[in-house]
N, C-alpha and C. Protein backbone atom coordinates (compact mmCIF):
# COMPACT_ATOMS: atom_id res chain seq x y z
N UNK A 1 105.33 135.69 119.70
CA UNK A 1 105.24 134.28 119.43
C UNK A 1 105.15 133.52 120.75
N UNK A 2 104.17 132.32 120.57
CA UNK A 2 104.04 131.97 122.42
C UNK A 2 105.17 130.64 122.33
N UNK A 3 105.41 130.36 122.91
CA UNK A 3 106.61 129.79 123.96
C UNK A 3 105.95 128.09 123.87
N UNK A 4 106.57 126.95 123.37
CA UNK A 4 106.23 126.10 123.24
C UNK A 4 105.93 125.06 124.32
N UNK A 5 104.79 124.42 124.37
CA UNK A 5 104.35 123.96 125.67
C UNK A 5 105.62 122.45 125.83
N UNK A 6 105.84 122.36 126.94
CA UNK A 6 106.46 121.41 127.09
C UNK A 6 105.75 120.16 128.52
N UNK A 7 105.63 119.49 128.76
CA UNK A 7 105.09 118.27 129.77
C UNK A 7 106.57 118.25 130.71
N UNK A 8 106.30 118.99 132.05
CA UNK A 8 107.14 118.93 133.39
C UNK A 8 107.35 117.46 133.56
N UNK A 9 108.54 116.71 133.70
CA UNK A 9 108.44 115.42 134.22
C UNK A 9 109.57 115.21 135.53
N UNK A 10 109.36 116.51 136.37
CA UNK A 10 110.25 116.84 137.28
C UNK A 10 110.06 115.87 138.39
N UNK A 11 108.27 115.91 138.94
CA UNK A 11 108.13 115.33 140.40
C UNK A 11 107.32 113.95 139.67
N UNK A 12 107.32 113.19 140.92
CA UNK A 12 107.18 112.20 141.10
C UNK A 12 105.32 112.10 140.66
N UNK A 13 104.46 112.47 140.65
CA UNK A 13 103.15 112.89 140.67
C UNK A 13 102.88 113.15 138.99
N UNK A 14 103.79 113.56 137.96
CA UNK A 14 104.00 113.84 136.76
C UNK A 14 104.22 112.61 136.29
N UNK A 15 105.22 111.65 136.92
CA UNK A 15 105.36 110.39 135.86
C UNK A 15 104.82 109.64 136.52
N UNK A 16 103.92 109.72 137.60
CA UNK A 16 102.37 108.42 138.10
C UNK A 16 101.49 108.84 136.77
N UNK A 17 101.16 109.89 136.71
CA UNK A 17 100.20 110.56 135.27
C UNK A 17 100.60 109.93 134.12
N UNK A 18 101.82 110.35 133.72
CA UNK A 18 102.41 109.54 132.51
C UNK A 18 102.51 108.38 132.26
N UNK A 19 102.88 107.33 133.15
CA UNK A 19 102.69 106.44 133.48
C UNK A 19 101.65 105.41 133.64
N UNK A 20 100.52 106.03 134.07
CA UNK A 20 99.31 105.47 134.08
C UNK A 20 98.41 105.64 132.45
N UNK A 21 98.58 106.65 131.98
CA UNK A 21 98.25 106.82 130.90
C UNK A 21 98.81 106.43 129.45
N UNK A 22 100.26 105.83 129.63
CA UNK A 22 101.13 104.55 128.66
C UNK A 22 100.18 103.30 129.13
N UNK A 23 100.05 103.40 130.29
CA UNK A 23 99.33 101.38 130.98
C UNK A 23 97.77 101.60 130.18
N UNK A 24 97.12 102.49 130.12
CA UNK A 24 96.04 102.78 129.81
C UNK A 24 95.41 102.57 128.10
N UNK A 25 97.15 102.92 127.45
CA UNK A 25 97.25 103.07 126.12
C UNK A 25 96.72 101.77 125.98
N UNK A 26 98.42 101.23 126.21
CA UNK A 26 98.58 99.18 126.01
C UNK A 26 97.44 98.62 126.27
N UNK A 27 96.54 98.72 127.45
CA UNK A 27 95.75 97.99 128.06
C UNK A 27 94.19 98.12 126.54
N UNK A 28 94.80 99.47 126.27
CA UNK A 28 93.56 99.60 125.07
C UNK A 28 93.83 98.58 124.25
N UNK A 29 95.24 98.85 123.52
CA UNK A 29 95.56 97.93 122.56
C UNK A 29 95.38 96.81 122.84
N UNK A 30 96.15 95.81 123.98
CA UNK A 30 95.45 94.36 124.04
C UNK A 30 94.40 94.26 124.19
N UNK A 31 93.53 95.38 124.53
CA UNK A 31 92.20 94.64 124.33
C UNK A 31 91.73 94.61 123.16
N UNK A 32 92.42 95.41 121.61
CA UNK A 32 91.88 95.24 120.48
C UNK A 32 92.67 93.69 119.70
N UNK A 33 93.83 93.43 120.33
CA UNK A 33 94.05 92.21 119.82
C UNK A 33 93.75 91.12 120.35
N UNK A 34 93.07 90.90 121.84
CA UNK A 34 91.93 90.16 121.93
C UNK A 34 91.00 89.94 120.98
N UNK A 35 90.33 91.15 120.69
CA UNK A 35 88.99 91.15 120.00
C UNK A 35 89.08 90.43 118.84
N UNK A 36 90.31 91.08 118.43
CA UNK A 36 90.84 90.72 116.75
C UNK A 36 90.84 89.06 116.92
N UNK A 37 91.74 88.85 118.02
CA UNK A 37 92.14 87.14 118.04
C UNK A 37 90.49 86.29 118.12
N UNK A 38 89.73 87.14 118.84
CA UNK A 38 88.05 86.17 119.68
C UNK A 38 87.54 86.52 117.80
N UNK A 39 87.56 87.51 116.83
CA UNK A 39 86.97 87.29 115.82
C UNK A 39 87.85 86.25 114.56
N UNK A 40 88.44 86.06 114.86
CA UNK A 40 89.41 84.88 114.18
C UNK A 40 89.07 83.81 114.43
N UNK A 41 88.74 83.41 115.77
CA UNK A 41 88.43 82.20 116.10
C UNK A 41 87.04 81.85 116.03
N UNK A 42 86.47 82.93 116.80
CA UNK A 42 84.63 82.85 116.93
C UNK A 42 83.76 82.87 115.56
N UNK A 43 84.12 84.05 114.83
CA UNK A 43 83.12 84.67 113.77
C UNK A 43 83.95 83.85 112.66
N UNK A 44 85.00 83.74 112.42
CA UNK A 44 85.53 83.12 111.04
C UNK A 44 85.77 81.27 111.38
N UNK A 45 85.33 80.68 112.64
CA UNK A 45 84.83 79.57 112.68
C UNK A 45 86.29 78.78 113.05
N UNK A 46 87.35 79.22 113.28
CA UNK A 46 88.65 79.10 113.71
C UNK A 46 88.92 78.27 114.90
N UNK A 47 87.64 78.26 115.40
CA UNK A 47 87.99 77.61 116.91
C UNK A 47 88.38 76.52 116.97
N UNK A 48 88.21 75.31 116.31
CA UNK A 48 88.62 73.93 116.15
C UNK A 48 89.04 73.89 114.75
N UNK A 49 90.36 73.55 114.40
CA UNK A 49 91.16 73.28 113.11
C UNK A 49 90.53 71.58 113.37
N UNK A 50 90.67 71.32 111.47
CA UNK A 50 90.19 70.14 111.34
C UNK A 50 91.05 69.29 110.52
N UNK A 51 92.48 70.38 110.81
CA UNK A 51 93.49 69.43 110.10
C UNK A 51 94.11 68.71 110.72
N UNK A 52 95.25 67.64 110.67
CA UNK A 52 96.06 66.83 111.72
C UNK A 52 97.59 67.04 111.56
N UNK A 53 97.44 67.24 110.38
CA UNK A 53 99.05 67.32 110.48
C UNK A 53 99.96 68.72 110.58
N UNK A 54 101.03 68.89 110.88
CA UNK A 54 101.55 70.33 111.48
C UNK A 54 101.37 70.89 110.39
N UNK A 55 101.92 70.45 109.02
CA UNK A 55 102.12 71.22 107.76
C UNK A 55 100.85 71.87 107.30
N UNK A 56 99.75 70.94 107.35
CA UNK A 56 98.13 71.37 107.47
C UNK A 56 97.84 71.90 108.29
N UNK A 57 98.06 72.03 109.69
CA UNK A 57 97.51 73.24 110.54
C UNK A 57 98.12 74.11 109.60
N UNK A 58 99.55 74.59 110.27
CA UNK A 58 99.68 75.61 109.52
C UNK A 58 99.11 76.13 108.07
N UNK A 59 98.84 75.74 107.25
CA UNK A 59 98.46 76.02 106.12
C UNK A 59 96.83 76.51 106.58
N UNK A 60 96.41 76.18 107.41
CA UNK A 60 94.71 76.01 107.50
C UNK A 60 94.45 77.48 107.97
N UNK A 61 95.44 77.63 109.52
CA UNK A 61 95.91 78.90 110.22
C UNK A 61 96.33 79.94 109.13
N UNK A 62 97.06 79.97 107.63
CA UNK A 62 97.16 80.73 106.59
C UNK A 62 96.21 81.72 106.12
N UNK A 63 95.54 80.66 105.43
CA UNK A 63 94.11 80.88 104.93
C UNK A 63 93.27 81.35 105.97
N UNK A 64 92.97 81.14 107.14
CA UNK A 64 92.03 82.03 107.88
C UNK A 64 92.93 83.42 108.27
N UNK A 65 93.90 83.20 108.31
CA UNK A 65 94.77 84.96 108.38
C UNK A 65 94.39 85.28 107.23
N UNK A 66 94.50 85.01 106.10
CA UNK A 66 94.16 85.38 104.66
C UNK A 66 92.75 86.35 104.68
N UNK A 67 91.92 85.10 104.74
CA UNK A 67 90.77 85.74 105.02
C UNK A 67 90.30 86.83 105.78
N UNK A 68 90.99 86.62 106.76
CA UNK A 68 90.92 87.75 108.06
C UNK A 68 91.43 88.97 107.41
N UNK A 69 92.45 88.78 106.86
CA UNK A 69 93.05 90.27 106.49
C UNK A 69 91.84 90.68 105.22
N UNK A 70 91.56 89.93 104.02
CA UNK A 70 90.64 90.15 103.32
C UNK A 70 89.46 91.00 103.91
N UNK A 71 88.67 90.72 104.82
CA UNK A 71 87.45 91.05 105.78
C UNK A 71 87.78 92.31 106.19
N UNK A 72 89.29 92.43 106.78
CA UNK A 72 89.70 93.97 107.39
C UNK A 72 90.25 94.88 106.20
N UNK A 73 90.72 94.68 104.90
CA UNK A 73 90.80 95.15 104.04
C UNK A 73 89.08 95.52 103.72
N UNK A 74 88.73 95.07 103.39
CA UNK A 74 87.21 95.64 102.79
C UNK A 74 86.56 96.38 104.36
N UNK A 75 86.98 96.22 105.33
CA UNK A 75 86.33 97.20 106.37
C UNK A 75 87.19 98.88 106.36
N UNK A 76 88.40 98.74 105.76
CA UNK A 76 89.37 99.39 105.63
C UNK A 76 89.06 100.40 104.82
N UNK A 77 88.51 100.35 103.13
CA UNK A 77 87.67 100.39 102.26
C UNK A 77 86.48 101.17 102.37
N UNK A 78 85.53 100.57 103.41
CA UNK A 78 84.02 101.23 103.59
C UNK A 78 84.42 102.07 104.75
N UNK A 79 85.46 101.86 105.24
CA UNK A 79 86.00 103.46 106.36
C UNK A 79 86.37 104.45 105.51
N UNK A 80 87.15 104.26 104.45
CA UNK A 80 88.14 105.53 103.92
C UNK A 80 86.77 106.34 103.02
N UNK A 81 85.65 105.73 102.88
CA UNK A 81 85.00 106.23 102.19
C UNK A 81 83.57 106.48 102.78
N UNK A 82 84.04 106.68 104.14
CA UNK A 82 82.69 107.18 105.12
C UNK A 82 83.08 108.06 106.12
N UNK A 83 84.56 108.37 106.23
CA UNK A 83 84.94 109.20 107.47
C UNK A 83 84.72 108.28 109.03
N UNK A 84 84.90 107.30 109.14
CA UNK A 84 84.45 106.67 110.15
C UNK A 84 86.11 105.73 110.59
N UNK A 85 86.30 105.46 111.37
CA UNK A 85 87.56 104.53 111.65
C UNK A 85 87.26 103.02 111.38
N UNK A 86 88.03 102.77 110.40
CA UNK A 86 87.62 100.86 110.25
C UNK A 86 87.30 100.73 111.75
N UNK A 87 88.82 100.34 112.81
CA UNK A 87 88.00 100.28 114.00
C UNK A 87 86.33 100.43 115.01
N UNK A 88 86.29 101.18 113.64
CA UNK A 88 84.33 101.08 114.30
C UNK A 88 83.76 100.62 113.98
N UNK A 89 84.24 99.76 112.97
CA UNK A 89 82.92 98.95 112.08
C UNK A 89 83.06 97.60 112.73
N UNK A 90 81.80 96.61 112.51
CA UNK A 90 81.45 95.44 113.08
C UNK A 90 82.25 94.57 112.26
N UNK A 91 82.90 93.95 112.74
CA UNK A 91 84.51 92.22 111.75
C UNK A 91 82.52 91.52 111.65
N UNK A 92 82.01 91.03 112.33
CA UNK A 92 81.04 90.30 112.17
C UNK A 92 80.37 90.61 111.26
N UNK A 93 79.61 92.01 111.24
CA UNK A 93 78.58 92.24 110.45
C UNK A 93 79.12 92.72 108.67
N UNK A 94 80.54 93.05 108.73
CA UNK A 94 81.04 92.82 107.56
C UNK A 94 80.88 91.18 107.07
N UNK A 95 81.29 90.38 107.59
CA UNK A 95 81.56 88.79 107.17
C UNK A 95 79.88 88.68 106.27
N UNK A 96 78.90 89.25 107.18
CA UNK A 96 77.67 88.61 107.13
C UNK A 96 77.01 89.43 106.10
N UNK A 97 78.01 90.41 105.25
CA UNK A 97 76.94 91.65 104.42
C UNK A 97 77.93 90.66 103.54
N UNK A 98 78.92 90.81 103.36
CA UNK A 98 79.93 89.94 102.32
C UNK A 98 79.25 88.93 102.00
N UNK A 99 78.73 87.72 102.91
CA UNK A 99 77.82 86.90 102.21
C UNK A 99 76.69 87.01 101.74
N UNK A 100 76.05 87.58 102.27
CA UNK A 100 74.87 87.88 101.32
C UNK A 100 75.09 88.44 99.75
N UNK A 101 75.88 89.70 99.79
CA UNK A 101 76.25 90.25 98.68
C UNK A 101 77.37 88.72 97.71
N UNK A 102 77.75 87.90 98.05
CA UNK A 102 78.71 86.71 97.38
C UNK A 102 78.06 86.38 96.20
N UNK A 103 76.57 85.82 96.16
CA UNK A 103 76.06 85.26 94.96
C UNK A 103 76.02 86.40 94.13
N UNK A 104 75.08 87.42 94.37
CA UNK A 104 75.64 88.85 93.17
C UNK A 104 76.61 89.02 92.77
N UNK A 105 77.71 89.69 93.52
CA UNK A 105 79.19 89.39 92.92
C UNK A 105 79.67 88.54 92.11
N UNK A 106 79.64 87.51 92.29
CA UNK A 106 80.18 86.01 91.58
C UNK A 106 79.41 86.68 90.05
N UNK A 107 78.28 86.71 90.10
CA UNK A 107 77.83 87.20 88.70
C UNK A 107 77.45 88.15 88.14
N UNK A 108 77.78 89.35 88.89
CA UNK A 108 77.58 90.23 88.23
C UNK A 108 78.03 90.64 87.31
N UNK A 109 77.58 90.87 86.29
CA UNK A 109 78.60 91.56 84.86
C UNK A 109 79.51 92.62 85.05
N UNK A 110 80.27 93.22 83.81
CA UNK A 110 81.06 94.39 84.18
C UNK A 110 80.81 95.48 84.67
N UNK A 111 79.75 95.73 84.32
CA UNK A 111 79.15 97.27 84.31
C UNK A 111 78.52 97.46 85.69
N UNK A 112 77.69 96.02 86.22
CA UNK A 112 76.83 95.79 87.58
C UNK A 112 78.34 95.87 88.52
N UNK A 113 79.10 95.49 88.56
CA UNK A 113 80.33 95.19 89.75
C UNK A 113 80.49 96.35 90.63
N UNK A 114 81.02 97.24 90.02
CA UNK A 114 81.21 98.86 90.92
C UNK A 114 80.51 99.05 91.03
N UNK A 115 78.94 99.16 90.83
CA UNK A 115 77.58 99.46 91.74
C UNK A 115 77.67 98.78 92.64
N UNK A 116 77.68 97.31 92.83
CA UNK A 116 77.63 96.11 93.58
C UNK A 116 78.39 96.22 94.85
N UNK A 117 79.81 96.50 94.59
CA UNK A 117 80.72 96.77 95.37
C UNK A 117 80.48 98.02 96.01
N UNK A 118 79.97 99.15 95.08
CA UNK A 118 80.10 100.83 96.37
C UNK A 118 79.09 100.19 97.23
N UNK A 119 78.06 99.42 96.90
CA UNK A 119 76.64 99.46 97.78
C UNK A 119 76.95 98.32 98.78
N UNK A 120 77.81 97.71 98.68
CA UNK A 120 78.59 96.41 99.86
C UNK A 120 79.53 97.61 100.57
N UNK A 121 80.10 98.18 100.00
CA UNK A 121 81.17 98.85 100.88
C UNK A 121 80.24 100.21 101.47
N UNK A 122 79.45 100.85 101.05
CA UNK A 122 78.26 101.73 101.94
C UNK A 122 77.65 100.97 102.78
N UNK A 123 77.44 99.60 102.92
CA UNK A 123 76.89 99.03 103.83
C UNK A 123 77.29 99.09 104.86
N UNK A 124 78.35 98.20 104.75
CA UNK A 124 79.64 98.16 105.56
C UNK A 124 79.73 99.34 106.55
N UNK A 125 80.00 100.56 105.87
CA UNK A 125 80.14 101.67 106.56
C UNK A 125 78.96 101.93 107.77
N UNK A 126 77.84 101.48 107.47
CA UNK A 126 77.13 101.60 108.42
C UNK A 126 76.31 100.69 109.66
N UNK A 127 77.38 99.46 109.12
CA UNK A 127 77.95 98.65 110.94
C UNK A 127 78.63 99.48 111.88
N UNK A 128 78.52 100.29 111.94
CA UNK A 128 79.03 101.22 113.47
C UNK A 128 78.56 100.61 114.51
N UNK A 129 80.09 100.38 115.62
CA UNK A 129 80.04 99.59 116.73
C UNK A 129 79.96 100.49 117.53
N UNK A 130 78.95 100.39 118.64
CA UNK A 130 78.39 101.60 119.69
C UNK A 130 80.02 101.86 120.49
N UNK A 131 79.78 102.98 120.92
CA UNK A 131 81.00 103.63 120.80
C UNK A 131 80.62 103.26 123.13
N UNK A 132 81.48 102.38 123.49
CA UNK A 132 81.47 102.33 125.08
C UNK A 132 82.62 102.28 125.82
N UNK A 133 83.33 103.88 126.11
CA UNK A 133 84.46 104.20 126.68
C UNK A 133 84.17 103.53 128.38
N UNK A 134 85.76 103.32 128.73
CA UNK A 134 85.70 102.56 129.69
C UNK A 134 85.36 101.07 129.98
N UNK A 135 84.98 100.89 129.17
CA UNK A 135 84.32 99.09 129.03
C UNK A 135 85.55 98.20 130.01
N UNK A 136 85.03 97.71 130.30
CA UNK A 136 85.48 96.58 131.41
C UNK A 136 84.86 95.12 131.67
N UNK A 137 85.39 94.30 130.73
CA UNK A 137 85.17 92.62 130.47
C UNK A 137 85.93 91.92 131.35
N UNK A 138 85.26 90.72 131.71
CA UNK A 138 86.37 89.74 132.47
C UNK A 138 86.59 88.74 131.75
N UNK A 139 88.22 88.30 132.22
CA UNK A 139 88.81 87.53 131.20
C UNK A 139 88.25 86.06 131.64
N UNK A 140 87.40 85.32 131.36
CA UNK A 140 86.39 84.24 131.72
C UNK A 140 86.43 83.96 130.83
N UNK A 141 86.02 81.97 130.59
CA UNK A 141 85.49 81.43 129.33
C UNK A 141 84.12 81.13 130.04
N UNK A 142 82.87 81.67 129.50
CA UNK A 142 81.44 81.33 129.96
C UNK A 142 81.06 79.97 129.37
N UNK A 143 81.72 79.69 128.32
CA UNK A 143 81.27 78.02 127.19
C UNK A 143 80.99 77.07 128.56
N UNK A 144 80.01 76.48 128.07
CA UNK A 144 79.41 74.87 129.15
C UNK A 144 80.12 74.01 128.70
N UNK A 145 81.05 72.87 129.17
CA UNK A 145 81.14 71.82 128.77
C UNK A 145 79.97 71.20 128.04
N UNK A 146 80.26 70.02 127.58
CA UNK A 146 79.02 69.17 126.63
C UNK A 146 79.24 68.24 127.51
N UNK A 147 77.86 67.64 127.68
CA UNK A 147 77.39 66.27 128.36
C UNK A 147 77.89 64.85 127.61
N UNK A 148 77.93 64.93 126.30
CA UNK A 148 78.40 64.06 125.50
C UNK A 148 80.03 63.87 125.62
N UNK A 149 79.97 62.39 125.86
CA UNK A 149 81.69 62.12 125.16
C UNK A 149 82.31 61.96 123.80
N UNK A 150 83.77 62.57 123.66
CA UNK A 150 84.07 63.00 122.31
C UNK A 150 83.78 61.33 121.01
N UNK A 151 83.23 61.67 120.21
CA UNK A 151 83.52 60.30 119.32
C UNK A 151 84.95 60.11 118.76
N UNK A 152 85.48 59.04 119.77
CA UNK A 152 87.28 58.62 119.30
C UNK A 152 86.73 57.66 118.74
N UNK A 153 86.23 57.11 118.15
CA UNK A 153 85.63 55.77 117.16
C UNK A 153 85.23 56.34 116.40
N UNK A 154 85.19 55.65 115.02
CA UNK A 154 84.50 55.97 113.34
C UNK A 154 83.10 55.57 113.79
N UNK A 155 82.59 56.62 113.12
CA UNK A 155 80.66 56.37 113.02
C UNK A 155 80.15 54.90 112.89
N UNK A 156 80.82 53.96 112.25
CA UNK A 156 80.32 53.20 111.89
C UNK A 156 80.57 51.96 113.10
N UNK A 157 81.80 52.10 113.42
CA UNK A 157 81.67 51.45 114.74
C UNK A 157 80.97 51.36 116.02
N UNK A 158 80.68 53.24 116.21
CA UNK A 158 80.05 53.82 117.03
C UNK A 158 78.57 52.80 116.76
N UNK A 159 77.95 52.96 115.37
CA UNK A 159 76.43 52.80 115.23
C UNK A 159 76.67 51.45 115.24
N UNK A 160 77.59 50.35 115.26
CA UNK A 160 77.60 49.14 115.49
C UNK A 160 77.49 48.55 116.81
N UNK A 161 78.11 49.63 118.14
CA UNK A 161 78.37 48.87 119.44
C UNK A 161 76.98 49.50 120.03
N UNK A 162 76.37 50.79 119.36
CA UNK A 162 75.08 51.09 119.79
C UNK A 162 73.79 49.80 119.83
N UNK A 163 73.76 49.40 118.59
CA UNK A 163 73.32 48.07 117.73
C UNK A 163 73.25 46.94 119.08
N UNK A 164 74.39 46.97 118.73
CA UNK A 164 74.51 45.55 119.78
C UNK A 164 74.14 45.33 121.25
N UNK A 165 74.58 47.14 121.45
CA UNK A 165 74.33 46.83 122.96
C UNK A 165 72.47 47.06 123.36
N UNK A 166 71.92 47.59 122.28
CA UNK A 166 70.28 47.36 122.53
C UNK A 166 69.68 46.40 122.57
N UNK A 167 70.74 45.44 121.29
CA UNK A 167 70.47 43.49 121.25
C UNK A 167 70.74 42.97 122.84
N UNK A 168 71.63 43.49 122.85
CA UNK A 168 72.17 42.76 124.46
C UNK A 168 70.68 43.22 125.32
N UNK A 169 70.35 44.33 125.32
CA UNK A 169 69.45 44.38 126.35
C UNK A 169 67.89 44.18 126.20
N UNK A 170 67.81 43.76 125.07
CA UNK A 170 66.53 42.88 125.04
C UNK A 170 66.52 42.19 125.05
């Protein structure tokens, strides 16, 4: 019977290895809850809440977790039934097969649904995100400012002092 392997963590050179390869883990993981957080905000349209009050953010912030988990549940779904790791599938290109497939769904009869659904969730399965070990992003926001100033006035005021001030200059 062979002799069970065990990991030496005697010298100093053993836990730089170990060590570097825990930092390596984490560093994976935050970069998947980046991703997770940039598709929450980016792809599910999250970036500017359009509520005002705390009780309404929060509630607004709900519902897009809601959703979010919904989206990774059905990526969850077209993994277990492709051999593939949800993790590989596209959060985007799920959102965007889900809508298309929405108006079918909504009406499909009984019998059409589980066709409807294996052939949304086979889809799914074959958003495979190119597989690029090592990847290395910088943490940058590339967005341009806008040339425009924000409208703190109601439209209608806005299109009133526009009005006037063209009167003024003719």
């Amino acid at each position: 019977m062979d002799a069970p392997q065990t990991a030496s963590l005697d010298g100093r050179r053993d836990l730089r290895i170990h060590a570097g390869e825990a930092v390596d883990a984490l560093y994976s993981r935050r970069w998947q809850v980046e991703v997770d957080l940039r598709s929450i905000k980016a792809d599910m349209g999250m970036g500017i809440l359009r509520t005002q009050s705390a009780s309404m953010v929060d509630k607004e912030i709900a519902v897009y977790l809601l959703a979010y988990n919904l989206v990774c549940a059905l990526m969850v779904r077209a993994a277990a039934g492709s051999d593939v790791a949800a993790r590989a599938l596209s959060f985007k290109g799920t959102i965007q097969l889900f809508l298309a497939f929405e108006q079918q769904l909504r009406f499909a009869g009984r019998r059409s649904i589980g066709t409807m659904t294996a052939h949304l969730l086979g889809g799914i399965s074959l958003l495979r995100l190119p597989v690029r070990p090592g990847r290395v992003e910088p943490h940058a926001i590339k967005r341009r400012p806008k040339s425009h100033p924000l409208l703190t006035i109601t439209r209608e005021v806005a299109r009133h002092n526009i009005r006037k001030s063209r009167e003024n200059a003719a």
